[in-house]
Protein backbone atom coordinates (compact mmCIF):
# COMPACT_ATOMS: atom_id res chain seq x y z
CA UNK A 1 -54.68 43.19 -41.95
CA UNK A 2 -55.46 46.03 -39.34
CA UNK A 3 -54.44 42.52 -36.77
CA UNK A 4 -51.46 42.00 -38.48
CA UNK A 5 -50.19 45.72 -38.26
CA UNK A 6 -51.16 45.95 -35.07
CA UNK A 7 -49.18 43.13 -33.83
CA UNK A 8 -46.04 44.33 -35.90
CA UNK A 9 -46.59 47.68 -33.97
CA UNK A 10 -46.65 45.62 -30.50
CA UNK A 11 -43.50 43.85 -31.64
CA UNK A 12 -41.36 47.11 -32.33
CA UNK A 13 -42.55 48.70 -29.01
CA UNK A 14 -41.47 45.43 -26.82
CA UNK A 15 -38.19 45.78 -28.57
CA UNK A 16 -37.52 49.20 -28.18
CA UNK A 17 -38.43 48.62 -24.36
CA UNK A 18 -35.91 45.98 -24.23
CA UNK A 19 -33.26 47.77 -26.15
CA UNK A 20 -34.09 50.48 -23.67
CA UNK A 21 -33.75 48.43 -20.35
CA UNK A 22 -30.55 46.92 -22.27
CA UNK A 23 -29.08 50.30 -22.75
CA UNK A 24 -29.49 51.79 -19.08
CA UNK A 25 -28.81 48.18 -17.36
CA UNK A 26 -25.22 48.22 -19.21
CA UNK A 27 -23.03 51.18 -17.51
CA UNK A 28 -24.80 49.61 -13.94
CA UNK A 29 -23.32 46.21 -14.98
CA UNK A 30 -20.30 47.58 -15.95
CA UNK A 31 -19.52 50.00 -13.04
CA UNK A 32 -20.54 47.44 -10.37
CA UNK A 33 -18.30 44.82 -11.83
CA UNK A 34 -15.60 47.37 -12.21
CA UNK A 35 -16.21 48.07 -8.63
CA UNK A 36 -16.81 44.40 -7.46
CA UNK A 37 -13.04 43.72 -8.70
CA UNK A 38 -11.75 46.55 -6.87
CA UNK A 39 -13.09 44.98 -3.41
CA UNK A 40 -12.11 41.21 -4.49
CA UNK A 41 -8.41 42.64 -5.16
CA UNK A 42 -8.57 44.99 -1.88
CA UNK A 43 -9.72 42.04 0.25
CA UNK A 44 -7.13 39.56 -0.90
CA UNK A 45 -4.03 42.49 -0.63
CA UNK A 46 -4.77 45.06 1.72
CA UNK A 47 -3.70 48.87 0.50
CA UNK A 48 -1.64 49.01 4.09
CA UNK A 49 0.06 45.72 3.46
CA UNK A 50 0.77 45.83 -0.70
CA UNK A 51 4.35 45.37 -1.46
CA UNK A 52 4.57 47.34 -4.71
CA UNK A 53 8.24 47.24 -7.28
CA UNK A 54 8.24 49.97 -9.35
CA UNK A 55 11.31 49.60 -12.12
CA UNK A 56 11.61 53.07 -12.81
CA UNK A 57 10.60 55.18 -10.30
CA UNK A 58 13.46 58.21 -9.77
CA UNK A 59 11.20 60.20 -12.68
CA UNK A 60 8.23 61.14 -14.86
CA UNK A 61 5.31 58.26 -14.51
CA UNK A 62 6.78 56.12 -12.09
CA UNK A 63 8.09 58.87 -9.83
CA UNK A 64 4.29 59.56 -9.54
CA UNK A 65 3.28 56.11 -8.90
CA UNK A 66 5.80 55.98 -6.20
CA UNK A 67 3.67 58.93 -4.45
CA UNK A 68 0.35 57.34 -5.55
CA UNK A 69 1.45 54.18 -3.41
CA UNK A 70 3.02 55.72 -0.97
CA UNK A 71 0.17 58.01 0.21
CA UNK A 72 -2.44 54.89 -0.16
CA UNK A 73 0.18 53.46 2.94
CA UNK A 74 1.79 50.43 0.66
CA UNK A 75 4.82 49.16 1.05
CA UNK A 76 6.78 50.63 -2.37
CA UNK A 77 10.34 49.70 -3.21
CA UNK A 78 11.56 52.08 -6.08
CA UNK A 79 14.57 51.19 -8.67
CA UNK A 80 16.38 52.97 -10.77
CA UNK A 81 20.17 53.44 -11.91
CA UNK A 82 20.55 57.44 -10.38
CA UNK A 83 21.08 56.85 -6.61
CA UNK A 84 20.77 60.02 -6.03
CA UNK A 85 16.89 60.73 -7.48
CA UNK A 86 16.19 57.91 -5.56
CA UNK A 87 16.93 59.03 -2.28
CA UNK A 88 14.59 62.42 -3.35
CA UNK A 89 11.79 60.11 -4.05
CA UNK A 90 11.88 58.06 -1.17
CA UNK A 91 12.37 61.33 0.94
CA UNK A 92 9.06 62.42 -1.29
CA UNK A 93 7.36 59.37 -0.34
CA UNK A 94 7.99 59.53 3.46
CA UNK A 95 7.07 62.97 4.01
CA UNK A 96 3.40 62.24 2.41
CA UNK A 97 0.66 62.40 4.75
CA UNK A 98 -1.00 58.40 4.36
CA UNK A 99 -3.57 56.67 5.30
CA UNK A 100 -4.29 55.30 8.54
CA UNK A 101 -4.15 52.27 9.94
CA UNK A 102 -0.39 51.95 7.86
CA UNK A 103 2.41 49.88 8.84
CA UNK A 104 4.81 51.53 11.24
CA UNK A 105 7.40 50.12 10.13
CA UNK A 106 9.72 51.68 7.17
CA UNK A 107 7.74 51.43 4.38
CA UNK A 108 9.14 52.90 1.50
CA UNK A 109 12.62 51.74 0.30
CA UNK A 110 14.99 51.87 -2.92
CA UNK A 111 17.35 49.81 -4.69
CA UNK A 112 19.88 51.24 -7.41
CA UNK A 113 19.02 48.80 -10.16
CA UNK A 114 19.96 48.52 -13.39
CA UNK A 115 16.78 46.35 -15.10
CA UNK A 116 18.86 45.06 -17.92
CA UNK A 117 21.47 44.14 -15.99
CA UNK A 118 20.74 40.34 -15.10
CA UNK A 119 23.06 39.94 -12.15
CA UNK A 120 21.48 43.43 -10.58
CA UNK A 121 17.66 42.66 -11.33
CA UNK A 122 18.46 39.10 -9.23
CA UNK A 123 20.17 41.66 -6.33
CA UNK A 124 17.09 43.57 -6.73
CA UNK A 125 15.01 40.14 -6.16
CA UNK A 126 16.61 38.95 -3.12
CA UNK A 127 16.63 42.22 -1.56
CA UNK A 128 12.78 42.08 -1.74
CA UNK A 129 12.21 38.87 -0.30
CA UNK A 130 14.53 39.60 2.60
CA UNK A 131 12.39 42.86 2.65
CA UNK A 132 8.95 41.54 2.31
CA UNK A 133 9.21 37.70 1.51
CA UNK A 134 7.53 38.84 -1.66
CA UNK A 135 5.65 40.75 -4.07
CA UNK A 136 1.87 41.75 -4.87
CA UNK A 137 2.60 44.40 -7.83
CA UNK A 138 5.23 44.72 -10.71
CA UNK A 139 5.26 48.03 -12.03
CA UNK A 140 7.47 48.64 -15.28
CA UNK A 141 7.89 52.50 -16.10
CA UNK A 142 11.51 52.21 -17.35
CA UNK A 143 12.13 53.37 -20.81
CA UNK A 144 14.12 55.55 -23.34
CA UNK A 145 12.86 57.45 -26.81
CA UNK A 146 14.22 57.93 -29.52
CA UNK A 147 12.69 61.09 -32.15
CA UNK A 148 14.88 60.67 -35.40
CA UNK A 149 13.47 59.30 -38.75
CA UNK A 150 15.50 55.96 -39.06
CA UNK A 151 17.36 57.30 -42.40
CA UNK A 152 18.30 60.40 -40.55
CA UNK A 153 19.65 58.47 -37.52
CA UNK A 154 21.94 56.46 -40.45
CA UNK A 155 23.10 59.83 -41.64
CA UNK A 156 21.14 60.35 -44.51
CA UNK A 157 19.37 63.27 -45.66
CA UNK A 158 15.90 63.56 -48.11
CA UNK A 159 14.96 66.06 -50.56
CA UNK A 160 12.11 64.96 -51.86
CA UNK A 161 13.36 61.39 -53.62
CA UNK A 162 17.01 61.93 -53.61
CA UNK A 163 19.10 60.89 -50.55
CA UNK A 164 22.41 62.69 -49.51
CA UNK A 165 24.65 60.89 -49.62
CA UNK A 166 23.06 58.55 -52.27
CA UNK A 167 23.25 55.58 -50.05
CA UNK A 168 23.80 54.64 -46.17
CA UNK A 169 27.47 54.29 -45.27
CA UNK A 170 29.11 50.94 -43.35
CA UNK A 171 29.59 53.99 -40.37
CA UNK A 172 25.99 54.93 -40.85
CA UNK A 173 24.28 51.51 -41.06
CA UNK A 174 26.36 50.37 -37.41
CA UNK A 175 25.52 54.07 -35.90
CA UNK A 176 22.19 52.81 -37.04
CA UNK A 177 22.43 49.66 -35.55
CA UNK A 178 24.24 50.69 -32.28
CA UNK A 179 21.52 53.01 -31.50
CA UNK A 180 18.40 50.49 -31.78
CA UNK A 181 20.18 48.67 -29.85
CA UNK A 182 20.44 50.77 -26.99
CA UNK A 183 16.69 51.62 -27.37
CA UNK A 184 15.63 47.60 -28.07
CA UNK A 185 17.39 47.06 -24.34
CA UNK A 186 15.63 49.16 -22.09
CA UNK A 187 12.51 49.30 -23.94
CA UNK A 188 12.45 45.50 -24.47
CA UNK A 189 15.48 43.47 -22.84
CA UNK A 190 14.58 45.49 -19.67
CA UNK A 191 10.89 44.37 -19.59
CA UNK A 192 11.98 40.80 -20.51
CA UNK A 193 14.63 40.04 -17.47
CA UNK A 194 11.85 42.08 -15.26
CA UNK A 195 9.36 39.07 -16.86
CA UNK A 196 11.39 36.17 -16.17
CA UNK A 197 13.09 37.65 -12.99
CA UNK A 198 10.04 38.22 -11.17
CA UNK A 199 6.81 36.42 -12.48
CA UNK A 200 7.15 33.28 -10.66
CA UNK A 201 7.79 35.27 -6.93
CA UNK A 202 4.48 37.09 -7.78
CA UNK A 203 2.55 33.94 -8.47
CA UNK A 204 4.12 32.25 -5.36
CA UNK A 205 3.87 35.21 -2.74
CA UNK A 206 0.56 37.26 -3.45
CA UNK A 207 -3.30 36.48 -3.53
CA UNK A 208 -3.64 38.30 -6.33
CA UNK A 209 -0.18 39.26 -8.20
CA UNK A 210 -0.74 42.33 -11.08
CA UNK A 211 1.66 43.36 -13.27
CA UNK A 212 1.38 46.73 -15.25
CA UNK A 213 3.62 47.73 -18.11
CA UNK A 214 3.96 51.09 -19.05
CA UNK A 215 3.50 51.17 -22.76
CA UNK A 216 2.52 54.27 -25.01
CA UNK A 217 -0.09 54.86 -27.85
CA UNK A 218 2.85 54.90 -30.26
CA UNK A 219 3.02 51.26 -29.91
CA UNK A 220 -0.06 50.90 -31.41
CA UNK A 221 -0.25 53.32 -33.67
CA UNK A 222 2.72 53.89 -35.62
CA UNK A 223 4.41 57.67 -36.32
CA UNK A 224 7.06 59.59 -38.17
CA UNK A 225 10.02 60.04 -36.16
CA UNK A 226 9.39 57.32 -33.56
CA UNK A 227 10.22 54.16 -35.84
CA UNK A 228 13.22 53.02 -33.44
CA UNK A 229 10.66 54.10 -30.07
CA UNK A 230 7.76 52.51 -31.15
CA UNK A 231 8.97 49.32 -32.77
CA UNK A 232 10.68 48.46 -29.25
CA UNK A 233 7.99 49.64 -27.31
CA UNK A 234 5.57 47.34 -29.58
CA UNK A 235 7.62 44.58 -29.03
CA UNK A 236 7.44 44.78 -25.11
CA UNK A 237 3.75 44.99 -25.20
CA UNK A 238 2.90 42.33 -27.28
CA UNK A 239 5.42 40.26 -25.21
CA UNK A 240 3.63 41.19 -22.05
CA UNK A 241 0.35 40.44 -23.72
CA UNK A 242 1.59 36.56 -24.27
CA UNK A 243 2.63 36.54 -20.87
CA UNK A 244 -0.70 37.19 -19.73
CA UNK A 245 -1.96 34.29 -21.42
CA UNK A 246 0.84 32.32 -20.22
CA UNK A 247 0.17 33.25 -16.50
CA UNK A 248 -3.34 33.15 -15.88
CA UNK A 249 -3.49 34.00 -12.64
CA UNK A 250 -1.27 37.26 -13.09
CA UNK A 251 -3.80 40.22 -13.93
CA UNK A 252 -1.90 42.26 -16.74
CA UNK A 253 -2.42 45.92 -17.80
CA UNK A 254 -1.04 47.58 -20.52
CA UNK A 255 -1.29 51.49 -19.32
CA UNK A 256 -1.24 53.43 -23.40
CA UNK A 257 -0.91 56.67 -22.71
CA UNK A 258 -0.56 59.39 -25.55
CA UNK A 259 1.52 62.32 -25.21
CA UNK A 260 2.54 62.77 -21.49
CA UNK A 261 4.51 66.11 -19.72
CA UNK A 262 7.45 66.09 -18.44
CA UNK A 263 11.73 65.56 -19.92
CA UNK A 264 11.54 61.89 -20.81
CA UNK A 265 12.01 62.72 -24.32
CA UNK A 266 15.53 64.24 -22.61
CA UNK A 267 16.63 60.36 -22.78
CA UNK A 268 16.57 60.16 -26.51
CA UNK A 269 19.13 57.59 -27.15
CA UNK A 270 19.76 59.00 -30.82
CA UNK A 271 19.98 62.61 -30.09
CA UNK A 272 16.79 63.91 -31.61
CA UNK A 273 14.61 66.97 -30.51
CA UNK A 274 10.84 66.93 -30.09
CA UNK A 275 9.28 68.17 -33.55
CA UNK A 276 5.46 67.71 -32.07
CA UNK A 277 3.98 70.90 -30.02
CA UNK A 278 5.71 71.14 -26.83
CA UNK A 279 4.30 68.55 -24.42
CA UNK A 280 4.25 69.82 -21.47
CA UNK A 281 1.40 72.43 -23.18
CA UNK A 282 -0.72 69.49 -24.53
CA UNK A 283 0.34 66.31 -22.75
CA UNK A 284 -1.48 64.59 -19.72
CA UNK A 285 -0.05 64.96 -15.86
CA UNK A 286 2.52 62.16 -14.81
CA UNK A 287 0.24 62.62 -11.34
CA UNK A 288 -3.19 61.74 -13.71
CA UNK A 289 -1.43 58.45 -15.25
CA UNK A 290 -0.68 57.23 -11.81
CA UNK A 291 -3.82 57.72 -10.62
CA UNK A 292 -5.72 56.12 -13.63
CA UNK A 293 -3.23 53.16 -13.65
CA UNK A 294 -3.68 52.69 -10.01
CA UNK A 295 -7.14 52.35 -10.58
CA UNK A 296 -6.55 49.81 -12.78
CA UNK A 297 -4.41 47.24 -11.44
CA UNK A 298 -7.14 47.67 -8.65
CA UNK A 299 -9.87 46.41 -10.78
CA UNK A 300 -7.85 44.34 -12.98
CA UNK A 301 -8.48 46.30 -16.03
CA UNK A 302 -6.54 45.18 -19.32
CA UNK A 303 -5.89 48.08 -20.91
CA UNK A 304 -5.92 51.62 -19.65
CA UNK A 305 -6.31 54.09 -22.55
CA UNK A 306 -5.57 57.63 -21.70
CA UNK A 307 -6.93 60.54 -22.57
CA UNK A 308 -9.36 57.70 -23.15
CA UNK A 309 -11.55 58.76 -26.08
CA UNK A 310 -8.67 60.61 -28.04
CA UNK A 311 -6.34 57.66 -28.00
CA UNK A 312 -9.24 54.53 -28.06
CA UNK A 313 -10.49 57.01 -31.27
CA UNK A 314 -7.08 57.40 -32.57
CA UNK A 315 -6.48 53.31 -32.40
CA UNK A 316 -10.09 52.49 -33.97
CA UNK A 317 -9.91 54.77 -36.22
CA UNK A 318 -6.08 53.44 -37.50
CA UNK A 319 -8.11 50.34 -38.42
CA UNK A 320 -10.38 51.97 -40.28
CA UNK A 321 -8.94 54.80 -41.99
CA UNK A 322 -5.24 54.47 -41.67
CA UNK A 323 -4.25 56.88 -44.56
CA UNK A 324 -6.32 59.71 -42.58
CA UNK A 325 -4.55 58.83 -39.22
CA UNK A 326 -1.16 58.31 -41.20
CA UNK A 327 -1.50 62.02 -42.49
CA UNK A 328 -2.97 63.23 -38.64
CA UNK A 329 0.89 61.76 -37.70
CA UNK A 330 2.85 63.27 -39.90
CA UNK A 331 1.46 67.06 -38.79
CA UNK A 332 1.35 66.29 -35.48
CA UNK A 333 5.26 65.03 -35.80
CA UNK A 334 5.97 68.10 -38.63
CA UNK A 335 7.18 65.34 -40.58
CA UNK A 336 6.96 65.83 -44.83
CA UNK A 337 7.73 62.60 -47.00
């Protein structure tokens, strides 16, 4: 008996030992492969000699990327429809001191693109291979909001079960319809023609061709007031996410960042005001993104959470307790059913 306990006691011990080597041998695993894929990706593409698009890049997130690239000493094209922002950004870019060992030649250039304009995101193509013969990264920041409840976009307004007017109007239901329109073609279209426009010069021209769409945390976990924003948004990401099993030798990431600082909600394509506390109190840095989504494409990473805890809690915990999140929403928005 005394034997028998004994060896049960022996038995527990070597497994909390191994639990315990487990447990400390993990984060070493996981940082050195997380630093292993930086060097493989660093080898095959250079930081001096990556030709980085950015589709989006006159504001906000992809503004900041535009620095971020431009001070590592890539070569960084930036699009965007305002000619004028992109001549300040590209004026940004070139007066950032960069790394040595850089090209000397012109490094950082711009192309007034429209990206879901066909006929201008095939301009945009050509004028990169005459540029650089090709491309290593895909960057897609582009994208409008929208911060109406869908019923009010239609015209309708809700006291407590009754609508005003009683039903949605033929006027209302096309306003309706006109608007998610405009926000399905930026926020998906736009990521679409960048897809099919640019995917197979990647996998021809680079060593190791990354894409990174922008996305946000709305798109996977849903909110009052963003119903047109994040069903679009949504869309593109789980589009992107078939692509990357489609083009396995692409490295995807999906950057889901929650509330970020800065006037993009200014590009609201159905008029709405921000209801939530005033982002540019609570929100994360434009300059912090760029920098963790850098880092990413670098290693390869899949997803890029950010804050990380709050939104990979807020996404979990959707799963698990989605009335709980649904009501978190609905203060955060100031929304009232």
């Amino acid at each position: 008996m005394l034997a028998a306990m004994l060896g049960v006691v022996s038995s527990l011990s070597k497994l909390r030992l191994i639990s315990t080597l487990f447990a400390l041998s993990l984060p070493v695993f996981l940082v050195s492969r997380h630093l292993l894929r930086i060097q493989r990706r660093v080898k095959q593409v250079p930081r001096t000699y990556e030709r980085v698009l950015i589709l989006g890049g006159s504001s906000g997130i992809g503004r900041a990327l535009a620095h971020e690239y431009a001070a590592r000493g890539a070569r960084v094209c930036i699009t965007a429809r305002r000619e004028e922002e992109l001549r300040k950004v590209v004026e940004e870019c070139n007066a950032l001191p960069i790394v040595p060992n850089s090209k000397d030649e012109a490094r950082i250039f711009s192309v007034v693109t429209d990206f879901t304009n066909v006929e201008d995101m095939v301009h945009l193509r050509t004028a990169v291979e005459d540029e650089w013969q090709g491309v290593d990264t895909l960057i897609i920041c582009a994208g409008v909001s929208a911060l109406r409840p869908l019923m009010e976009v239609a015209g309708l307004e809700r006291d407590g079960r009754i609508f005003t007017p009683s039903q949605a109007t033929l006027e209302g239901i096309q306003k309706t319809v006109d608007i998610a329109d405009k926000a399905a073609k930026v926020n998906y279209m736009g990521p679409l023609i960048s897809a099919v426009t640019f995917i197979p010069l990647l996998q021809r021209s680079s060593l190791a061709p990354s894409v990174l769409l922008i996305s946000t945390m709305a798109a996977l976990v849903p909110a009052p007031t963003r119903s047109l924003y994040a069903s679009t948004k949504a869309a593109s990401l789980l589009l992107f996410q078939a692509l990357a099993i489609e083009h396995p030798l692409i490295r995807f990431s999906f950057a889901i960042p929650a509330t970020v600082k800065g006037n993009f909600r200014a590009s609201a394509v159905d008029g709405g005001i921000p209801r939530e506390y005033d982002p540019n109190e609570i929100g994360i840095t434009p300059k912090d993104v760029a920098r963790r989504c850098a880092r990413a494409i670098d290693a390869g990473e899949k997803y890029v959470f950010m804050p990380y805890l709050y939104s990979k809690f807020g996404h979990w915990a959707y799963w698990l307790a989605p009335t709980f999140v649904e009501w978190r929403a609905g203060l955060k928005y100031h929304f009232a059913a």
